[in-house]
C-alpha atoms as a PDB file:
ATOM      1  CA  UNK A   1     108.980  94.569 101.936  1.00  0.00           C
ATOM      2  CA  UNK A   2     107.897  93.484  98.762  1.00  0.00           C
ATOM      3  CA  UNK A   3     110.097  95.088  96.330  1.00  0.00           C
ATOM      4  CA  UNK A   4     113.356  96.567  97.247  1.00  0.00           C
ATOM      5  CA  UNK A   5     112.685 100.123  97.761  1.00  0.00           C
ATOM      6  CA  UNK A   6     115.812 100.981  96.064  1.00  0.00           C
ATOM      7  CA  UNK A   7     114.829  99.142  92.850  1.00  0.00           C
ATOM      8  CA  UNK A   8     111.584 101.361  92.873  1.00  0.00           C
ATOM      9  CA  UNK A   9     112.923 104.630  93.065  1.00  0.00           C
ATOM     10  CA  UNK A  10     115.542 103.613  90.059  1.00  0.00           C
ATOM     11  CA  UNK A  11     112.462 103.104  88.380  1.00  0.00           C
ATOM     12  CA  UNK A  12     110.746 106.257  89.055  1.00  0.00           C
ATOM     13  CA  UNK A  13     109.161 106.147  92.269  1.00  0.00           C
ATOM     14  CA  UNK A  14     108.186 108.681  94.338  1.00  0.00           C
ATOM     15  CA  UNK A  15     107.494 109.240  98.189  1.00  0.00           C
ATOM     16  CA  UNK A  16     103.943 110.329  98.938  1.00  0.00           C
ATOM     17  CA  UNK A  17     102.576 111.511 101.981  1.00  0.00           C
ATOM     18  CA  UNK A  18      99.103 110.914 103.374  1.00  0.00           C
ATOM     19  CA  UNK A  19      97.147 112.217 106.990  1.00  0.00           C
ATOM     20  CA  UNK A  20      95.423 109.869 108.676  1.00  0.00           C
ATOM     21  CA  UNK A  21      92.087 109.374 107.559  1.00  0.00           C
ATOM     22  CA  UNK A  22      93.146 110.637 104.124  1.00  0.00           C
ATOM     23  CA  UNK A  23      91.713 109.020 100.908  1.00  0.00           C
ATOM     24  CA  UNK A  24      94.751 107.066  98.574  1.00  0.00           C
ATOM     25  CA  UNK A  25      92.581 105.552  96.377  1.00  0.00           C
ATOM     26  CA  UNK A  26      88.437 104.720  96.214  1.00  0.00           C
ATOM     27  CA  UNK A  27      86.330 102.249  94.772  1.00  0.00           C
ATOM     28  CA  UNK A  28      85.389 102.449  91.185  1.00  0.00           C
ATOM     29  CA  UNK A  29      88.120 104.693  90.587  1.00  0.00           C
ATOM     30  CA  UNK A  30      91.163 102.600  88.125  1.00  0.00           C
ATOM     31  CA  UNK A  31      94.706 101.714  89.277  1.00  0.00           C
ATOM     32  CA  UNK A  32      97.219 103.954  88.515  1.00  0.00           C
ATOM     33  CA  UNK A  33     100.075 103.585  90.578  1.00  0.00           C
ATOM     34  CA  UNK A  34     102.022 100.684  92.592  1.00  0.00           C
ATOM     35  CA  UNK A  35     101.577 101.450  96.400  1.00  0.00           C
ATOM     36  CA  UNK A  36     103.697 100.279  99.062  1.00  0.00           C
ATOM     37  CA  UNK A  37     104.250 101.534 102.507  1.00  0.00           C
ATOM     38  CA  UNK A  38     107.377 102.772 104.256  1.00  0.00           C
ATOM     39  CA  UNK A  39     105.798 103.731 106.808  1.00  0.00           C
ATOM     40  CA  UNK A  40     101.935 103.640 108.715  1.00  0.00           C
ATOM     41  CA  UNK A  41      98.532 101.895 108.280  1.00  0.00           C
ATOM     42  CA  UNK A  42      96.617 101.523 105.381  1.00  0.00           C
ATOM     43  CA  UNK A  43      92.783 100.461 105.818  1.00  0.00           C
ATOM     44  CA  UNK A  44      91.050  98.092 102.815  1.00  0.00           C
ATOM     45  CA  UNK A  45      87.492  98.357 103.280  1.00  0.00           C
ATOM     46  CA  UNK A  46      84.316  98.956 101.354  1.00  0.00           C
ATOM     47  CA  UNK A  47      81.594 101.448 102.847  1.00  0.00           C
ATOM     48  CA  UNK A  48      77.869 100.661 102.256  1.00  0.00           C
ATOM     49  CA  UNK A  49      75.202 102.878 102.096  1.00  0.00           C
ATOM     50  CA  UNK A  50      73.947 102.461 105.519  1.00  0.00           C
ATOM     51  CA  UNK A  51      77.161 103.754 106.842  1.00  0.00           C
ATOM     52  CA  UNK A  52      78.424  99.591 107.679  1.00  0.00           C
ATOM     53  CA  UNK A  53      81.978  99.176 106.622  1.00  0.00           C
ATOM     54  CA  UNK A  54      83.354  95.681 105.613  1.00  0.00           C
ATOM     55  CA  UNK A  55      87.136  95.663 106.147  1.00  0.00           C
ATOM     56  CA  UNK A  56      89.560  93.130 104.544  1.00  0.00           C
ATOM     57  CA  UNK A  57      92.768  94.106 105.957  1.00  0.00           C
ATOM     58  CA  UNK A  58      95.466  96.663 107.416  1.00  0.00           C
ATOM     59  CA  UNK A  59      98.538  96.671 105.675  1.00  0.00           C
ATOM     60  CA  UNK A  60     101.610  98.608 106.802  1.00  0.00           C
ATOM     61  CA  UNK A  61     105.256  98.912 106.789  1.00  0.00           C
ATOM     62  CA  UNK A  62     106.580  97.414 103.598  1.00  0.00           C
ATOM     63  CA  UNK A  63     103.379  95.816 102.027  1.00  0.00           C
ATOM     64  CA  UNK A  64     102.068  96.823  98.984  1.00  0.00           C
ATOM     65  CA  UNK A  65      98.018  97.135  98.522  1.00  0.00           C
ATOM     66  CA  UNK A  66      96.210  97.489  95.041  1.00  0.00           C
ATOM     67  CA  UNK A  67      98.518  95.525  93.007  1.00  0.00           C
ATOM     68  CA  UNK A  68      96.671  93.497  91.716  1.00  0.00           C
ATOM     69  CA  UNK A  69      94.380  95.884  89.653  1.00  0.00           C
ATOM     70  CA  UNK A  70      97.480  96.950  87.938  1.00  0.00           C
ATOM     71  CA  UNK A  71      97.356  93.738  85.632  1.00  0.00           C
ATOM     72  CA  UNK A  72      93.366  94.884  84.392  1.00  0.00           C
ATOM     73  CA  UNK A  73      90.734  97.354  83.292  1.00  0.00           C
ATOM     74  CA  UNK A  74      88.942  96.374  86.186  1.00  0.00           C
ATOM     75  CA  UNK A  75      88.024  99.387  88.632  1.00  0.00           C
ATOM     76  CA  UNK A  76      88.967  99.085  92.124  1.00  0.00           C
ATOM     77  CA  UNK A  77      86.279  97.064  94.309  1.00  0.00           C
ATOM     78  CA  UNK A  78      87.492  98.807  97.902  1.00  0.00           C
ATOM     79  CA  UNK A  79      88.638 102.238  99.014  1.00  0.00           C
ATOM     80  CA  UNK A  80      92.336 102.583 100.436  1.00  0.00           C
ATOM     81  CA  UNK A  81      92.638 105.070 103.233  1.00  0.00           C
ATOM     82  CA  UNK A  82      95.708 105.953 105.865  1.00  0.00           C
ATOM     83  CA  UNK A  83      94.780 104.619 108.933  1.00  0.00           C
ATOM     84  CA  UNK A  84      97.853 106.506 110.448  1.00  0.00           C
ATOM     85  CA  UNK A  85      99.711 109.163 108.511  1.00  0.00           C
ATOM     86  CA  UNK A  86     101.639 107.120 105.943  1.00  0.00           C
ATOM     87  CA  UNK A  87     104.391 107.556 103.799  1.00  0.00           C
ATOM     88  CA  UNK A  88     103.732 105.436 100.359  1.00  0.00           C
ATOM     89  CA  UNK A  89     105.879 104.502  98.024  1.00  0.00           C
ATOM     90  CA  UNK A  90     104.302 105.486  94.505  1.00  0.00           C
ATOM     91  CA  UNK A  91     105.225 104.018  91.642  1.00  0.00           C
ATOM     92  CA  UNK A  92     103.397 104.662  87.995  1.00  0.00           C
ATOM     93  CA  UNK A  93     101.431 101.821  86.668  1.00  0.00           C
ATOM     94  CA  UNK A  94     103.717 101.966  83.050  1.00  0.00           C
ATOM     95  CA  UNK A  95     107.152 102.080  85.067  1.00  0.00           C
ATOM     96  CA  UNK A  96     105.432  99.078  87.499  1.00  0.00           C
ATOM     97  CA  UNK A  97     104.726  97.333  84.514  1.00  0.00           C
ATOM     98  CA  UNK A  98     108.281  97.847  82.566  1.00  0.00           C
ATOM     99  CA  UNK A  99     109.792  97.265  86.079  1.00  0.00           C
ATOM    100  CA  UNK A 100     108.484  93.674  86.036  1.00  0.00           C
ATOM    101  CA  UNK A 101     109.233  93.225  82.405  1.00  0.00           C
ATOM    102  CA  UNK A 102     112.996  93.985  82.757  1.00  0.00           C
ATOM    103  CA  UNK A 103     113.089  92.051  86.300  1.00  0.00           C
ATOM    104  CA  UNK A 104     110.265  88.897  86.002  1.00  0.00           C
ATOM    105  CA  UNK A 105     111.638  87.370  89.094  1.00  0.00           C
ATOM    106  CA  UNK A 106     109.857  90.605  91.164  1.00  0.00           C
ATOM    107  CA  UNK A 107     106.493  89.335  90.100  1.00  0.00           C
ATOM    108  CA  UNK A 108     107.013  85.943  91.496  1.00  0.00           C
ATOM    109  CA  UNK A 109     107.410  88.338  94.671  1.00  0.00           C
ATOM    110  CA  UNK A 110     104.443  90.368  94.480  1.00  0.00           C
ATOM    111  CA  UNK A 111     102.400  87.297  93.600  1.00  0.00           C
ATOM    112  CA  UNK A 112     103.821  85.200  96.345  1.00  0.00           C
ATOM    113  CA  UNK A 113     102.649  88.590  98.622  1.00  0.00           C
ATOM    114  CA  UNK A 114      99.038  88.647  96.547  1.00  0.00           C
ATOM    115  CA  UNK A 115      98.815  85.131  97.404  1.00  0.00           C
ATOM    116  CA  UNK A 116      99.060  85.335 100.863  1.00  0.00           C
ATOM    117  CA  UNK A 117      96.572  87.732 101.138  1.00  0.00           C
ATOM    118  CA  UNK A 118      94.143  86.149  99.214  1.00  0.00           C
ATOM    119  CA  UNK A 119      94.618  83.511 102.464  1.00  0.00           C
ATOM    120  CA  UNK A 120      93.763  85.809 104.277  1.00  0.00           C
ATOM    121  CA  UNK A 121      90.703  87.151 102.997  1.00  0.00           C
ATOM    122  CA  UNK A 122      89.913  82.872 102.064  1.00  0.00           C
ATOM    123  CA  UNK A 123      90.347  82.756 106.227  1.00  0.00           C
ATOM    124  CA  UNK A 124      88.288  85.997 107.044  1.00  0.00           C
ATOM    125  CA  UNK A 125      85.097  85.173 104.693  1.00  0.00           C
ATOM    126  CA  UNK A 126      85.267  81.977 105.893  1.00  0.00           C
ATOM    127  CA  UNK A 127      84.148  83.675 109.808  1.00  0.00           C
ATOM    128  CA  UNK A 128      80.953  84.174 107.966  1.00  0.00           C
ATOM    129  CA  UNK A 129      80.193  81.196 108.114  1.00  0.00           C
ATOM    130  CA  UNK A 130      80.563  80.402 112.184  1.00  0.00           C
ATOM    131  CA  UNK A 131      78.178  81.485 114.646  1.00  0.00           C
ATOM    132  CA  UNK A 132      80.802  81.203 117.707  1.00  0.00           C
ATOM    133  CA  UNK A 133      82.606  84.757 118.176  1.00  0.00           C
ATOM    134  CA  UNK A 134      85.163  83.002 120.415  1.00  0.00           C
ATOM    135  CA  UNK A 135      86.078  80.554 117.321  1.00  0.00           C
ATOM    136  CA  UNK A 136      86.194  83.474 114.939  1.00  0.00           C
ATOM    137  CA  UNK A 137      88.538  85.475 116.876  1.00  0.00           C
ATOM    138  CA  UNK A 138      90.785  82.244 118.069  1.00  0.00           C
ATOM    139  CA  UNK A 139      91.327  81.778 114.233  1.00  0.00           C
ATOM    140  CA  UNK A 140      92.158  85.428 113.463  1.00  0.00           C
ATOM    141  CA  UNK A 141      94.967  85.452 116.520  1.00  0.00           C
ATOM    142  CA  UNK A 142      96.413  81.885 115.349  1.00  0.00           C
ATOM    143  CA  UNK A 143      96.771  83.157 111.857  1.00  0.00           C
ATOM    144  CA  UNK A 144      98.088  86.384 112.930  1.00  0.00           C
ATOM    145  CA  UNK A 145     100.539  84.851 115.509  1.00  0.00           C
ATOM    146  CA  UNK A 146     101.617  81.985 112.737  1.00  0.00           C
ATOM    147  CA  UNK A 147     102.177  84.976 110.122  1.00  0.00           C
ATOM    148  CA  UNK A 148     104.080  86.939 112.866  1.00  0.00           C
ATOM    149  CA  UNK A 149     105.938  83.754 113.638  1.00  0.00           C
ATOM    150  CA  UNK A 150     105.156  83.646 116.672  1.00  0.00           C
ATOM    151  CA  UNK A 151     104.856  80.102 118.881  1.00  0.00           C
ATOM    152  CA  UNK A 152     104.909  80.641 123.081  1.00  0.00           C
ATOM    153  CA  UNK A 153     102.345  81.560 124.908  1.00  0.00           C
ATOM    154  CA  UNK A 154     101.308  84.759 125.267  1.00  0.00           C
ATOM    155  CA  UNK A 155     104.125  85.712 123.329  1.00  0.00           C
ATOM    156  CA  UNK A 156     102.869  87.792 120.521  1.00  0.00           C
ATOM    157  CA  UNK A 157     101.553  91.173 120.951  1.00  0.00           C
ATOM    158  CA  UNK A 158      98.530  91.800 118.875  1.00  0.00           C
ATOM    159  CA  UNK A 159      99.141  94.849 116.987  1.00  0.00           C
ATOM    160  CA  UNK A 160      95.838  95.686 116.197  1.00  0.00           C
ATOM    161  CA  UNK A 161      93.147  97.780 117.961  1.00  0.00           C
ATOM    162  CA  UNK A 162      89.864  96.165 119.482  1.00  0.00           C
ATOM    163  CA  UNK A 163      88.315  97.900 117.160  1.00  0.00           C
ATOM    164  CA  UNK A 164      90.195  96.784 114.166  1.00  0.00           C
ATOM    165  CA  UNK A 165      90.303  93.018 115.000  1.00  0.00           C
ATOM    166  CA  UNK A 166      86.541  93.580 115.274  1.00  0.00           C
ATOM    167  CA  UNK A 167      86.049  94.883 112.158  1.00  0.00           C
ATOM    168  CA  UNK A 168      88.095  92.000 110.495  1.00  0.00           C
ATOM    169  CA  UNK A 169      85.906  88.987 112.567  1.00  0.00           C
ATOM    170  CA  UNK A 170      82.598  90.702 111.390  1.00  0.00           C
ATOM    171  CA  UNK A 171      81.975  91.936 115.338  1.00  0.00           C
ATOM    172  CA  UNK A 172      80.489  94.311 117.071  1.00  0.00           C
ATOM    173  CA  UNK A 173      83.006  95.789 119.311  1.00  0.00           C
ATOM    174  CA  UNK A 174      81.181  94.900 122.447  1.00  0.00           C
ATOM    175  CA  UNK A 175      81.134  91.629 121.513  1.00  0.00           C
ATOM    176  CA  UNK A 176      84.802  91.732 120.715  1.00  0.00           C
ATOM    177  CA  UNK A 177      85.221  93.160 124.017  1.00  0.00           C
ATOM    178  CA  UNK A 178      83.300  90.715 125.731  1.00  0.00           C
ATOM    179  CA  UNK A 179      84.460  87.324 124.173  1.00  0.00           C
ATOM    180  CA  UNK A 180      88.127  88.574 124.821  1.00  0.00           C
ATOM    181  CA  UNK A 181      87.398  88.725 128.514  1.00  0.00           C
ATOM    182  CA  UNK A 182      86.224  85.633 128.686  1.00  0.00           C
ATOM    183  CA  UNK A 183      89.472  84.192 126.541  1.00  0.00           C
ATOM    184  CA  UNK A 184      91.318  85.767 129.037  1.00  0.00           C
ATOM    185  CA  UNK A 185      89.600  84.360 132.253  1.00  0.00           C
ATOM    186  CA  UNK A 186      90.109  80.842 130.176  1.00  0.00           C
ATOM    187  CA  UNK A 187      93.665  81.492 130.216  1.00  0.00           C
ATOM    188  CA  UNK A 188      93.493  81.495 126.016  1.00  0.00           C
ATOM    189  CA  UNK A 189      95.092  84.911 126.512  1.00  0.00           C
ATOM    190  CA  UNK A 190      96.586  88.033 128.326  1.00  0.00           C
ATOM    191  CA  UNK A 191      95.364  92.011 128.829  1.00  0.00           C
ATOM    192  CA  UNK A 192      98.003  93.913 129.685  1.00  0.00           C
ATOM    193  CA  UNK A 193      98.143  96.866 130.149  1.00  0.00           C
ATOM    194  CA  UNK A 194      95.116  97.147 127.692  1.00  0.00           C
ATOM    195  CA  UNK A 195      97.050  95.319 125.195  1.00  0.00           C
ATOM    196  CA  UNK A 196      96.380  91.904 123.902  1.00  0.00           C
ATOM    197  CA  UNK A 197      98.964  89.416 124.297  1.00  0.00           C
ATOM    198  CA  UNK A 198      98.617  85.470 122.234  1.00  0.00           C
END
């Protein structure tokens, strides 16, 4: 987790409680709370006009999502919704900010966490840029596996639905679908049981 939970509810913070599907925060709307999960999926996307959605992540259990507009005026650029039913951690955005006056060292923590999402997004956008799906999605597992800490063979379990990793390469989910089946017949990875295995 990012912040002990215990050090959040001494400062004031509050369990929430969201349905799937359910709105936490949208776009244009300003930060007024600290959000981090104790338990389910949150979904970071932006939804165009056309009905395309871009997503830049999933966060769950014991990440924190929004932060970073807690340190500007700036108006949220994504929506936040529960993927799964979620229980959040809410924290105000005055007792956030007097939390990391009185304890500095937990904003080297939620900067170091910041900071390794901005990777992430750095690695996503960069799939823009390459035409193979096969190289798009091998980079997504490696990062995923390295950030799980995984190293074997076929050791990791992907945690993420087809449809979900194919939102996060740019996909369509029959290609998804298709490229993984070939990864597998290439020995680059397993389908078990419908799940994906790195």
């Amino acid at each position: 987790m990012v912040i002990p939970e215990d050090l959040l509810f001494q400062h004031g913070a509050v369990v929430k409680t969201y349905s799937e599907n359910e709105i936490i925060f949208s776009e244009g709307s300003f930060a007024k709370n600290y959000f981090q999960i104790q338990e389910g999926t949150v979904k970071i996307s932006n939804t165009f006009d056309d009905g395309k959605e871009l997503v830049h992540g999933f966060p769950f259990n014991g990440h924190c999502f929004g932060e970073s507009y807690l340190f500007t005026d700036t108006p949220f650029g994504m929506d936040a919704t529960a993927l799964t039913a979620c229980t959040i951690i809410s924290l105000t955005k005055s007792h956030f900010i007097n939390l990391v006056k009185n304890k500095p060292g937990i904003l080297l923590d939620v900067n170091r966490y910041t900071a390794e999402r901005l990777h992430f997004r750095y690695l996503v956008s960069s799939f823009l840029a390459i035409s193979d799906p096969m190289v798009k999605i091998q980079r997504l597992l490696d990062h995923l596996k390295n950030y799980f800490d995984y190293t074997e063979p076929y050791s990791f379990q992907v945690p993420y639905t087809r449809y979900q990793l194919a939102s996060l390469t740019g996909l369509r989910v029959e290609t998804f679908i298709r490229v993984i089946k070939k990864m597998q017949a290439l020995e680059l990875l397993k389908i078990e049981s419908s799940k994906i295995y790195y």
